[in-house]
C-alpha atoms as a PDB file:
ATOM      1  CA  UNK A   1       0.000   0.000   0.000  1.00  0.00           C
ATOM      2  CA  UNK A   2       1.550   3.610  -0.672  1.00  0.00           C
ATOM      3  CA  UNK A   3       0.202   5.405   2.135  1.00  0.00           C
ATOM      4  CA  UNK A   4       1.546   8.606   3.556  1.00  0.00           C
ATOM      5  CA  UNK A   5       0.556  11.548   5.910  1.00  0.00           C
ATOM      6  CA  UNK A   6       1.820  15.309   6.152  1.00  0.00           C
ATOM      7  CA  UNK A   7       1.420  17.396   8.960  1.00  0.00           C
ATOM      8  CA  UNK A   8       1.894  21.280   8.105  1.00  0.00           C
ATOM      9  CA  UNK A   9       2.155  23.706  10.778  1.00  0.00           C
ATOM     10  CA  UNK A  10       2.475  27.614   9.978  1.00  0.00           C
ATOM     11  CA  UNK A  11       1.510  30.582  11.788  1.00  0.00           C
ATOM     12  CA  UNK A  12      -2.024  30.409   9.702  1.00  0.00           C
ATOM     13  CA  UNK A  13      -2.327  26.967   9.647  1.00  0.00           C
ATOM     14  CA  UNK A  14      -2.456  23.758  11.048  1.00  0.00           C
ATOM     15  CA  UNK A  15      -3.383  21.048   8.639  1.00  0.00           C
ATOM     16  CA  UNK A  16      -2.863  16.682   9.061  1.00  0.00           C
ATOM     17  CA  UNK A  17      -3.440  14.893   5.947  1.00  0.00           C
ATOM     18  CA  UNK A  18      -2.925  11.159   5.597  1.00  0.00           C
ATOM     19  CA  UNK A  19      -3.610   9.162   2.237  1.00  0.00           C
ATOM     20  CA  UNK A  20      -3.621   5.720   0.525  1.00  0.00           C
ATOM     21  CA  UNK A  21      -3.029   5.865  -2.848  1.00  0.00           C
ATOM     22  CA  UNK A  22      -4.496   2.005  -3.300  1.00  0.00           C
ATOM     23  CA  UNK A  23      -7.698   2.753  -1.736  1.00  0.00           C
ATOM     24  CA  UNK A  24     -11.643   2.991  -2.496  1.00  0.00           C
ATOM     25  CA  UNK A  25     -12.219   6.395  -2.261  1.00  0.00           C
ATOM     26  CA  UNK A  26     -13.107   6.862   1.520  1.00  0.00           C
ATOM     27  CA  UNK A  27     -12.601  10.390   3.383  1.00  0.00           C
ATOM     28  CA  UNK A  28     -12.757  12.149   6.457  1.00  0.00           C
ATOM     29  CA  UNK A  29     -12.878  15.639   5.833  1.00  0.00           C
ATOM     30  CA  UNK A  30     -12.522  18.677   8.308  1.00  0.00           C
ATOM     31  CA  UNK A  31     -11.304  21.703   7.466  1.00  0.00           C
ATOM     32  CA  UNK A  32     -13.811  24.384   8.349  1.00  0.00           C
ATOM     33  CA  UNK A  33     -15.032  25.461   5.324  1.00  0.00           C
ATOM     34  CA  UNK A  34     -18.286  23.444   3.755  1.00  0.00           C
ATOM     35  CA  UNK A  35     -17.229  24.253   0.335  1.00  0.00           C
ATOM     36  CA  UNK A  36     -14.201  22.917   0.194  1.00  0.00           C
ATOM     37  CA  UNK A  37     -14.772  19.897   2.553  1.00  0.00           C
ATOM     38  CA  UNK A  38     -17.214  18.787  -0.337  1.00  0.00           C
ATOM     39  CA  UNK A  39     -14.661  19.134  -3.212  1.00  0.00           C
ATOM     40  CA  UNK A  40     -12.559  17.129  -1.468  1.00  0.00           C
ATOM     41  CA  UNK A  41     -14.855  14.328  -0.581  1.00  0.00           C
ATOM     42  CA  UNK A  42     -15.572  14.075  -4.567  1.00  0.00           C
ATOM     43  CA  UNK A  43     -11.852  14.018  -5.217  1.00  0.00           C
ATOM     44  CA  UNK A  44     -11.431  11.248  -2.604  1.00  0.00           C
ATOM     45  CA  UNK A  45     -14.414   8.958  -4.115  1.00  0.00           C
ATOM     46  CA  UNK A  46     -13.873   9.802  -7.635  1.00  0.00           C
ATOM     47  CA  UNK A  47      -9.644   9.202  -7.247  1.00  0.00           C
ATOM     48  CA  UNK A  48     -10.405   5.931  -5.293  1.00  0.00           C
ATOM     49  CA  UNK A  49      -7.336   7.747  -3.206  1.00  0.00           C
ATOM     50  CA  UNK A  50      -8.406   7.433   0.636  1.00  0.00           C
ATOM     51  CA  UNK A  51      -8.106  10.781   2.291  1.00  0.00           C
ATOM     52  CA  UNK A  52      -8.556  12.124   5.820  1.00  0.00           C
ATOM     53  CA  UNK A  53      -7.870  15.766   5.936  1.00  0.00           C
ATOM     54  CA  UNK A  54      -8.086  17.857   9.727  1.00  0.00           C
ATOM     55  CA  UNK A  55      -7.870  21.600   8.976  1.00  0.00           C
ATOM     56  CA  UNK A  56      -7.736  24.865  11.431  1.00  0.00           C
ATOM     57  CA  UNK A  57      -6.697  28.084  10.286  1.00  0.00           C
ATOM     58  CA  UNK A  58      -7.920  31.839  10.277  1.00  0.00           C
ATOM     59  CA  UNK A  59     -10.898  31.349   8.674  1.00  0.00           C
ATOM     60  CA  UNK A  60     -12.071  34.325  10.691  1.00  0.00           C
ATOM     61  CA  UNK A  61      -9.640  36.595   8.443  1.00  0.00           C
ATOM     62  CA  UNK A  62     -10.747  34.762   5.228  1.00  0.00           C
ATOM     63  CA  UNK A  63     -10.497  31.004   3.667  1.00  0.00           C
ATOM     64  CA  UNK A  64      -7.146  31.852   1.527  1.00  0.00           C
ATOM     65  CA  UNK A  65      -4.767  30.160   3.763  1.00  0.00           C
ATOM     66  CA  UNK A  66      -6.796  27.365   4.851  1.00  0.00           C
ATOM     67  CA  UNK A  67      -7.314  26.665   1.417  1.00  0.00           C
ATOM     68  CA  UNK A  68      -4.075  27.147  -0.163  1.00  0.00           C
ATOM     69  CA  UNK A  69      -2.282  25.261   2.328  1.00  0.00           C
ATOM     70  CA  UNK A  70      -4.990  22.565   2.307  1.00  0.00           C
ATOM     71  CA  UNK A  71      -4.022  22.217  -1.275  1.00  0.00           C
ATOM     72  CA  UNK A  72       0.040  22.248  -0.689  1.00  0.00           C
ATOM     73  CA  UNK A  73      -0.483  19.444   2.113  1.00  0.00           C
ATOM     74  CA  UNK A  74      -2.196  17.190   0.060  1.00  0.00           C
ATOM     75  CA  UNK A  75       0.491  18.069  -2.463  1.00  0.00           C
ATOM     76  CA  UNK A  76       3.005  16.746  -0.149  1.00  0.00           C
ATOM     77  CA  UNK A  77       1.272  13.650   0.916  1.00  0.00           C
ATOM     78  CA  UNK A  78       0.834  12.801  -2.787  1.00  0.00           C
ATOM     79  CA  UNK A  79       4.886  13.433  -3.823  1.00  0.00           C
ATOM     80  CA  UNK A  80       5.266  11.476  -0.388  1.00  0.00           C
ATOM     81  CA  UNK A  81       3.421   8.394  -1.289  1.00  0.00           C
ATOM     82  CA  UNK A  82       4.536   8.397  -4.712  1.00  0.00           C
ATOM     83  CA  UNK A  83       8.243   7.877  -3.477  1.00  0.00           C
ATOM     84  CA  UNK A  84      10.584   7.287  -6.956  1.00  0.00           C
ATOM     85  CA  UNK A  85       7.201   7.253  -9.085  1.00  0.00           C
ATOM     86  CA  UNK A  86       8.388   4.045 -10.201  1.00  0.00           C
ATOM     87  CA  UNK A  87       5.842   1.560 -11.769  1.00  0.00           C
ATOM     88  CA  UNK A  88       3.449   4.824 -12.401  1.00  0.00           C
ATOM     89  CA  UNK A  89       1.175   5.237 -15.239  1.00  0.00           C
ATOM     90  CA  UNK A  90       2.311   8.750 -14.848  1.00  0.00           C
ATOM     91  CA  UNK A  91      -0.060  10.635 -17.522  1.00  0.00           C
ATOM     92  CA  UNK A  92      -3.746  11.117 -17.050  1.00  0.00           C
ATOM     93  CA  UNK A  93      -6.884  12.681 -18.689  1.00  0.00           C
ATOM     94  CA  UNK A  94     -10.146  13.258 -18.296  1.00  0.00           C
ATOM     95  CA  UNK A  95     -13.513  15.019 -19.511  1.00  0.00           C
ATOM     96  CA  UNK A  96     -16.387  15.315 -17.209  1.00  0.00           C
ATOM     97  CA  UNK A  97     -19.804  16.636 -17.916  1.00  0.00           C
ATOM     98  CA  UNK A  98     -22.375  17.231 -15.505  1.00  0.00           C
ATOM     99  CA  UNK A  99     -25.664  18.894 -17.048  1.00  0.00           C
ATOM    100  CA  UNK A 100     -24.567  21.580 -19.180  1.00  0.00           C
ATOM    101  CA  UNK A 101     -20.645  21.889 -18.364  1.00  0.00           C
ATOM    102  CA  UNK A 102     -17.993  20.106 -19.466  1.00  0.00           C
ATOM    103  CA  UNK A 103     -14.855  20.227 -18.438  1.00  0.00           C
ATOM    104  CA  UNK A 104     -11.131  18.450 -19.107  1.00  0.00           C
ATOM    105  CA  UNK A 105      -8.012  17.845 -17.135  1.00  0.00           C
ATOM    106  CA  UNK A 106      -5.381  16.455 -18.561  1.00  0.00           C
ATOM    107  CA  UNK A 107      -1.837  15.864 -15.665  1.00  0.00           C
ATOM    108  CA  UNK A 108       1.487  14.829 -16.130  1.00  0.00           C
ATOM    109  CA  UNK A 109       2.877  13.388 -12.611  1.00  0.00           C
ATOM    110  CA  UNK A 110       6.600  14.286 -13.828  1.00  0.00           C
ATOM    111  CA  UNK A 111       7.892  16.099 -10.709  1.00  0.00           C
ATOM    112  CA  UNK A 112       7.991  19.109 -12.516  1.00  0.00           C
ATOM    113  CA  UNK A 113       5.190  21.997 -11.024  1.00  0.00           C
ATOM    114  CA  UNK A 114       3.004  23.890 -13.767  1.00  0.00           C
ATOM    115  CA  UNK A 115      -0.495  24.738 -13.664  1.00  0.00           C
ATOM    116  CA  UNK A 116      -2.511  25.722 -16.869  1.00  0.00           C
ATOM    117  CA  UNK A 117      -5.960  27.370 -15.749  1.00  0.00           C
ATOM    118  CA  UNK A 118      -8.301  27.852 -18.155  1.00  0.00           C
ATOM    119  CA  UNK A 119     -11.588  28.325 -15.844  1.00  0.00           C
ATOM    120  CA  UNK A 120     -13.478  31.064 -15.336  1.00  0.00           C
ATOM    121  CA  UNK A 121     -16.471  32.050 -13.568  1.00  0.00           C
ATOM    122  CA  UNK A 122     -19.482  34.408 -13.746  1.00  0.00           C
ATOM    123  CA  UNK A 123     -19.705  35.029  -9.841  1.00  0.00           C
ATOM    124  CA  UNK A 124     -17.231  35.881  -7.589  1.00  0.00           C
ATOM    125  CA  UNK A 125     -18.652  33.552  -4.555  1.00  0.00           C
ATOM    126  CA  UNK A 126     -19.922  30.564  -4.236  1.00  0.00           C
ATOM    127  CA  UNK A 127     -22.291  30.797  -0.803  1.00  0.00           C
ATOM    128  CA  UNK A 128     -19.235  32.486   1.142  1.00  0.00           C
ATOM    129  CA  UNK A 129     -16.423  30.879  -0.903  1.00  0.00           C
ATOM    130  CA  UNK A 130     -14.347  33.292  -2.957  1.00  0.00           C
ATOM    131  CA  UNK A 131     -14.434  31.737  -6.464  1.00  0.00           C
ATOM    132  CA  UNK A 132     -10.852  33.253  -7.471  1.00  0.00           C
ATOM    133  CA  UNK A 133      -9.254  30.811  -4.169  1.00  0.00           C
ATOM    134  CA  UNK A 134      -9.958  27.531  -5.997  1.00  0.00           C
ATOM    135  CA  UNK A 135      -6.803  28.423  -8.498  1.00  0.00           C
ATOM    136  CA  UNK A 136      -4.902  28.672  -5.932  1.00  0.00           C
ATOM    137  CA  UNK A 137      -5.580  25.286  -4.455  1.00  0.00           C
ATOM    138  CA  UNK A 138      -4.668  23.365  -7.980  1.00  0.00           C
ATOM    139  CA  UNK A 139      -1.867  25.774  -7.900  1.00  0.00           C
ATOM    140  CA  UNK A 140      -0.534  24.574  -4.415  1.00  0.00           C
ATOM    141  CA  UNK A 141      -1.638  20.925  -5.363  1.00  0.00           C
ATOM    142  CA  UNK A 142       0.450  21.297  -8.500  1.00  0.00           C
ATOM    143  CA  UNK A 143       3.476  22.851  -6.779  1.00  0.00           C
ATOM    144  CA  UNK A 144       4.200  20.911  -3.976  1.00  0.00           C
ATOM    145  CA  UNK A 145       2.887  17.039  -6.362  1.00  0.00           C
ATOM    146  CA  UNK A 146       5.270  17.892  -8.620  1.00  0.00           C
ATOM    147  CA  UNK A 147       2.307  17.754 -11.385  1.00  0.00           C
ATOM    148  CA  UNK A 148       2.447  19.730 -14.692  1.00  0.00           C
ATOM    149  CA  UNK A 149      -1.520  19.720 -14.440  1.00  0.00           C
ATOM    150  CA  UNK A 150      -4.058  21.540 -17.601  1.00  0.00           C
ATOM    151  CA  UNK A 151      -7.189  22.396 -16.090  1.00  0.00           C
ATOM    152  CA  UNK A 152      -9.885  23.582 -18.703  1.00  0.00           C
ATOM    153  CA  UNK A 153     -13.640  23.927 -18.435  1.00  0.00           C
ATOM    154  CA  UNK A 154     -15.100  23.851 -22.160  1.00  0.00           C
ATOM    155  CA  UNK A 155     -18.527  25.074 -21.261  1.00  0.00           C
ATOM    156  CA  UNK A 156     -20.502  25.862 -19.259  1.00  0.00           C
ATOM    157  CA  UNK A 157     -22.999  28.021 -16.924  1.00  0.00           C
ATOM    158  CA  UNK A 158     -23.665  26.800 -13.286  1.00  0.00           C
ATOM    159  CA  UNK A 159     -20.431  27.976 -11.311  1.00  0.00           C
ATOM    160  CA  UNK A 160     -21.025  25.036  -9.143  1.00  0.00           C
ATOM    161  CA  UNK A 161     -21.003  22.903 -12.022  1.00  0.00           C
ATOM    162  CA  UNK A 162     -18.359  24.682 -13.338  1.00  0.00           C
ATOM    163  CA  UNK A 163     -15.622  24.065 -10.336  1.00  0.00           C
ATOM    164  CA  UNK A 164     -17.336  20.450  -9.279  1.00  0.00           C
ATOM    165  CA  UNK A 165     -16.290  19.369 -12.884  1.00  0.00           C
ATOM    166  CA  UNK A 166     -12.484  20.416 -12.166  1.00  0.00           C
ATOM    167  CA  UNK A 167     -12.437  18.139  -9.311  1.00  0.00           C
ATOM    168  CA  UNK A 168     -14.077  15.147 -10.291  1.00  0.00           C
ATOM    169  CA  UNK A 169     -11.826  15.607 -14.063  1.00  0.00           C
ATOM    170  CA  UNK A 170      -8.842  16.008 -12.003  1.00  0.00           C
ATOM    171  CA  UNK A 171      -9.788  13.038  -9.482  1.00  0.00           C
ATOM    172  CA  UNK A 172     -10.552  10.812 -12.326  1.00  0.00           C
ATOM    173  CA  UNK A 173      -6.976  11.644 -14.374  1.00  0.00           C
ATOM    174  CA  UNK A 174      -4.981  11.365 -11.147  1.00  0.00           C
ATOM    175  CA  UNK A 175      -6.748   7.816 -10.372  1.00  0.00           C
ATOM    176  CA  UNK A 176      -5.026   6.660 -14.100  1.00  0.00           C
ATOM    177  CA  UNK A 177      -1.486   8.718 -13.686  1.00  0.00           C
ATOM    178  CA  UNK A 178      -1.121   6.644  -9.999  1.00  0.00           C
ATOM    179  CA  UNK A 179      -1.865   3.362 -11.499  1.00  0.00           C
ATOM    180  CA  UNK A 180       0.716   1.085 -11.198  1.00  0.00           C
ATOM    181  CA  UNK A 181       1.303  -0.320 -14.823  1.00  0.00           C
ATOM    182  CA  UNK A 182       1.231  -4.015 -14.850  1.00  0.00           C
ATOM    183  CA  UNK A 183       3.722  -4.216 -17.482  1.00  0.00           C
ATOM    184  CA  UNK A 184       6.469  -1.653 -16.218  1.00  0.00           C
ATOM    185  CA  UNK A 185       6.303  -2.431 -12.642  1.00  0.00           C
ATOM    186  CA  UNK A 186       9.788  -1.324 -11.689  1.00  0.00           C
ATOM    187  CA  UNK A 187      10.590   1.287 -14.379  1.00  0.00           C
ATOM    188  CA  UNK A 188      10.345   4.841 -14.079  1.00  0.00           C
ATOM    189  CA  UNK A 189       8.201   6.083 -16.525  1.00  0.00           C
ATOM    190  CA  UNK A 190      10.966   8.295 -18.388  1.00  0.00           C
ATOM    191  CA  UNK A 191      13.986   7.547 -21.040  1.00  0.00           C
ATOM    192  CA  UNK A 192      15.996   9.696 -17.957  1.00  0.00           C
ATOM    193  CA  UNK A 193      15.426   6.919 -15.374  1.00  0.00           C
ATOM    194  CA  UNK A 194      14.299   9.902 -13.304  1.00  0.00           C
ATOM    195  CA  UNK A 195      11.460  11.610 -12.874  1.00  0.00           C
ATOM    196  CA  UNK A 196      12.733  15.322 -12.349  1.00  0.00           C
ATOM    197  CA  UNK A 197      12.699  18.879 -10.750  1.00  0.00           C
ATOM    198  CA  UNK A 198      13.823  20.236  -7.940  1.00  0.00           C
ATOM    199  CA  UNK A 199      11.322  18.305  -5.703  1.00  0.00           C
END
């Protein structure tokens, strides 16, 4: 089983994630803010990756830290379990629909940080959820997973739609690029033998 767990402490923050990359998709998620506790619960189930997230920060102030560090812990967790990346599928992709959006997300676990956001929305909340703070979770997610990860909704008009899309596409894509291929168990999925950045 590749399992690991992250705590991240800051002067914002205090955040515990633990995760099983060979699970069924079951969560335990607590991190203060309703919104975001439900995106994560569809990445979870929709990733098959079992995830138990405990969040406090200074929610009071607003959800940007909470959020963005939510995103860098599970990052870490993620880079953590994946160890060498050997045996990966590596590459993953995905288009989701739900009613009238559609969105793809297409990752590349190389261990080389990138985000490409190509989402937009015609509000700037959801309930009391600042719609602009959701980049900045796939951008932690991205940066700390060492994922070159292309987020794009195609269409669409219900914001909630919109951003629920992004997660279940990205859940879906992940759950291929951690697949351990059968046929390339103990090979690193690159002509380099390593999989590559700084992290």
């Amino acid at each position: 089983m590749r399992k690991a767990s992250v705590d991240r402490v800051t002067k914002e923050t205090e955040i515990s994630v633990s995760l099983n990359l060979d699970g069924t998709g079951q969560y335990d998620v607590s991190t203060g803010i309703g919104f975001l506790n439900h995106m994560l619960e569809q990445f979870s189930r929709h990733s098959l990756i079992d995830l138990t997230v405990r969040a406090k920060g200074d929610i009071h102030i607003d959800f940007h830290h909470t959020v963005e560090d939510t995103g860098l812990a599970i990052g870490m967790a993620l880079t953590k379990a994946l160890g060498d990346r050997k045996g990966i599928r590596r590459y993953g992709s995905q288009v989701i629909v739900m009613d009238e959006t559609s969105t793809e997300v297409s990752l590349d676990l190389s261990n080389r940080p990138y985000l490409v956001w190509k989402v937009a929305f015609t509000r700037d909340k959801l309930g009391d959820f600042d719609t602009e703070l959701f980049k900045e979770w796939y951008a932690a997610l991205a940066q700390t997973g060492g994922i070159t990860l292309h987020v794009a909704n195609r269409y669409g008009e219900n914001n909630h739609h919109i951003i629920e899309t992004c997660y279940k596409a990205l859940a879906r894509a992940l759950r291929q690029a951690v697949e351990i291929d059968p046929r390339a168990v103990d090979a690193v999925p690159s002509t380099k033998g390593v999989l590559g950045g700084s992290l």
